[in-house]
C-alpha atoms as a PDB file:
ATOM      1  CA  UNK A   1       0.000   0.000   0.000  1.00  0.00           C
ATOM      2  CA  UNK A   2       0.990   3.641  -0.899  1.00  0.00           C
ATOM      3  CA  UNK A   3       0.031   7.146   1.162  1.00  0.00           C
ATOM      4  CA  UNK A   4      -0.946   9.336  -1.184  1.00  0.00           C
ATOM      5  CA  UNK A   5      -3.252  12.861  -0.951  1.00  0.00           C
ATOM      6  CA  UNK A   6      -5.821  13.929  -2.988  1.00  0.00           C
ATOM      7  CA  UNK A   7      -5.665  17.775  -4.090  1.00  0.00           C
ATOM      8  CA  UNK A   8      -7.260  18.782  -1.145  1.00  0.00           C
ATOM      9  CA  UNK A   9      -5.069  17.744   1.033  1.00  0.00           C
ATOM     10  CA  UNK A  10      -6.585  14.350   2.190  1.00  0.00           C
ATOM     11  CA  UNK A  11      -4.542  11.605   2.273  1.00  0.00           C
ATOM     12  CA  UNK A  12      -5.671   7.928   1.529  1.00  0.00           C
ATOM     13  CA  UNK A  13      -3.719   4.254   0.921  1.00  0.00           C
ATOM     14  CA  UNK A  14      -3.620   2.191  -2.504  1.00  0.00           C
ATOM     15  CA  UNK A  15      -2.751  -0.712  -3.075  1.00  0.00           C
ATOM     16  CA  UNK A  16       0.270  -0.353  -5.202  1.00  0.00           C
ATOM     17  CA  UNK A  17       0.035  -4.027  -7.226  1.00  0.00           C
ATOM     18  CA  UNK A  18      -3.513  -2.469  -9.099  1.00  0.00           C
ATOM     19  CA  UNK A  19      -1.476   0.559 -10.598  1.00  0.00           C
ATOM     20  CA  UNK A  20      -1.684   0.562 -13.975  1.00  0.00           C
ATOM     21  CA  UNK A  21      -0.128   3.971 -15.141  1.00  0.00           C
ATOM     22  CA  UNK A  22       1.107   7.343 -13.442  1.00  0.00           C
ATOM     23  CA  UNK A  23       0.989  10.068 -15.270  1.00  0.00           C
ATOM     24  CA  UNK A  24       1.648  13.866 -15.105  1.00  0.00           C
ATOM     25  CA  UNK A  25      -1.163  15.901 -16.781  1.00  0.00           C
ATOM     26  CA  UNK A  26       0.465  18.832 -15.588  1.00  0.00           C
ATOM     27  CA  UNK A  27      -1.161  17.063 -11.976  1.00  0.00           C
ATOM     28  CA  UNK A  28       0.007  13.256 -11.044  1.00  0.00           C
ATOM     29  CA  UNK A  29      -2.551  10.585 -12.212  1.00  0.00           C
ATOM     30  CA  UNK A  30      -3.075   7.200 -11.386  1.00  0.00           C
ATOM     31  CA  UNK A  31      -4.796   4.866 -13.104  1.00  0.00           C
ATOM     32  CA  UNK A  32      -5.717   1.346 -11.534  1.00  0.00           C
ATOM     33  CA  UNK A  33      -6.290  -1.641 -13.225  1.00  0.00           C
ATOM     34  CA  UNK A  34     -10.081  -1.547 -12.837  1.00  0.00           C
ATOM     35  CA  UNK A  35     -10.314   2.205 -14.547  1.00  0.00           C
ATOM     36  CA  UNK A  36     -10.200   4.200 -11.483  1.00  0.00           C
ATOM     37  CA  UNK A  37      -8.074   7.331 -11.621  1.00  0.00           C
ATOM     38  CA  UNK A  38      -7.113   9.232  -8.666  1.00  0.00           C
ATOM     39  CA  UNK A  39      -5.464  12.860  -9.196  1.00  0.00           C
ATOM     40  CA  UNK A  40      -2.849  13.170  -5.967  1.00  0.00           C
ATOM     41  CA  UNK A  41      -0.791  16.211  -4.602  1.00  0.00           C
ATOM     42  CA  UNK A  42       2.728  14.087  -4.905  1.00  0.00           C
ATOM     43  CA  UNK A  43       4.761  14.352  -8.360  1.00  0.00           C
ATOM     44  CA  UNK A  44       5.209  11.300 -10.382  1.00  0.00           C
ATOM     45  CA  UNK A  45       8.501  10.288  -9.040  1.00  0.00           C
ATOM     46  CA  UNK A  46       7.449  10.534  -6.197  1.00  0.00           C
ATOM     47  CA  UNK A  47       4.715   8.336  -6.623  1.00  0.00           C
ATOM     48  CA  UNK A  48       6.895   6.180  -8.126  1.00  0.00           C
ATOM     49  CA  UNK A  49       9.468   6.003  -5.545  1.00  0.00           C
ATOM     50  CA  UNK A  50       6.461   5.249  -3.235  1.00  0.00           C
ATOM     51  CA  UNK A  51       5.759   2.064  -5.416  1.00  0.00           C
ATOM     52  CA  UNK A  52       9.018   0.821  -5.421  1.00  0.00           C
ATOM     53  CA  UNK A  53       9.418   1.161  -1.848  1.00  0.00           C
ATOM     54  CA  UNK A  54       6.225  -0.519  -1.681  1.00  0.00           C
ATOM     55  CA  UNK A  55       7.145  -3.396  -4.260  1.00  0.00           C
ATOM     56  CA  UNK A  56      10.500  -4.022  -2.409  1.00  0.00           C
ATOM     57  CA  UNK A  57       8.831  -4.259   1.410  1.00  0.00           C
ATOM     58  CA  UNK A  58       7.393  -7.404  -0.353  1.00  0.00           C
ATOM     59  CA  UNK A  59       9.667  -8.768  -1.723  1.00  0.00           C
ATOM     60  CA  UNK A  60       8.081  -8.479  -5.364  1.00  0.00           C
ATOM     61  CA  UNK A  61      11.570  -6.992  -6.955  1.00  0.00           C
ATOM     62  CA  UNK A  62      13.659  -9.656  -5.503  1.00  0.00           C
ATOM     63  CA  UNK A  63      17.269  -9.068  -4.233  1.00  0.00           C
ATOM     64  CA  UNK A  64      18.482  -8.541  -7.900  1.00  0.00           C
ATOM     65  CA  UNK A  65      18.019  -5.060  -8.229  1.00  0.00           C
ATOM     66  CA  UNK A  66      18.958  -3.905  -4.611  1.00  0.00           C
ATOM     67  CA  UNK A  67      22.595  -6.179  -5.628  1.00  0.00           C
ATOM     68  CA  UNK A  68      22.275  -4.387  -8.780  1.00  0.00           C
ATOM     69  CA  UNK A  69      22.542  -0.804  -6.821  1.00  0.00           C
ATOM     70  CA  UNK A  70      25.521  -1.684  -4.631  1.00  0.00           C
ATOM     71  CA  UNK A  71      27.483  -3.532  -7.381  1.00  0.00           C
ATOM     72  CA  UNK A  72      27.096   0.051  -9.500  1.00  0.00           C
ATOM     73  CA  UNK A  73      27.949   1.928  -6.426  1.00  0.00           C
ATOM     74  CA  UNK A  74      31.916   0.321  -6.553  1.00  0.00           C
END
């Protein structure tokens, strides 16, 4: 699940594994897979950052692409 906020400054949870798109329209839009679109305060990569965060707390990404980071990092 991700914390976003609508434009009013309410913040609700999604469940990251139904996003199908985020997109900037000039204001960040998410699209699930059922159709629903949400328009949220946070900027795309920030959204995005949220969903990997999210996708990684479960394990979903796998160790690859943390080992990926560190062995770019030497």
């Amino acid at each position: 699940m991700i914390k976003v906020s609508r434009l009013n400054g309410k913040t609700f949870v999604l469940n990251a594994l139904y996003i199908e798109t985020v997109e900037s329209f000039p204001d960040t839009t998410i699209t699930l897979t059922n159709g629903k679109k949400y328009v949220v305060k946070e900027s795309e990569d920030v959204v995005m950052q949220s969903i990997l965060g999210f996708y990684q707390s479960v394990n979903l990404l796998g160790q690859q692409l943390a080992e990926g980071n560190k062995n770019e990092e030497q």
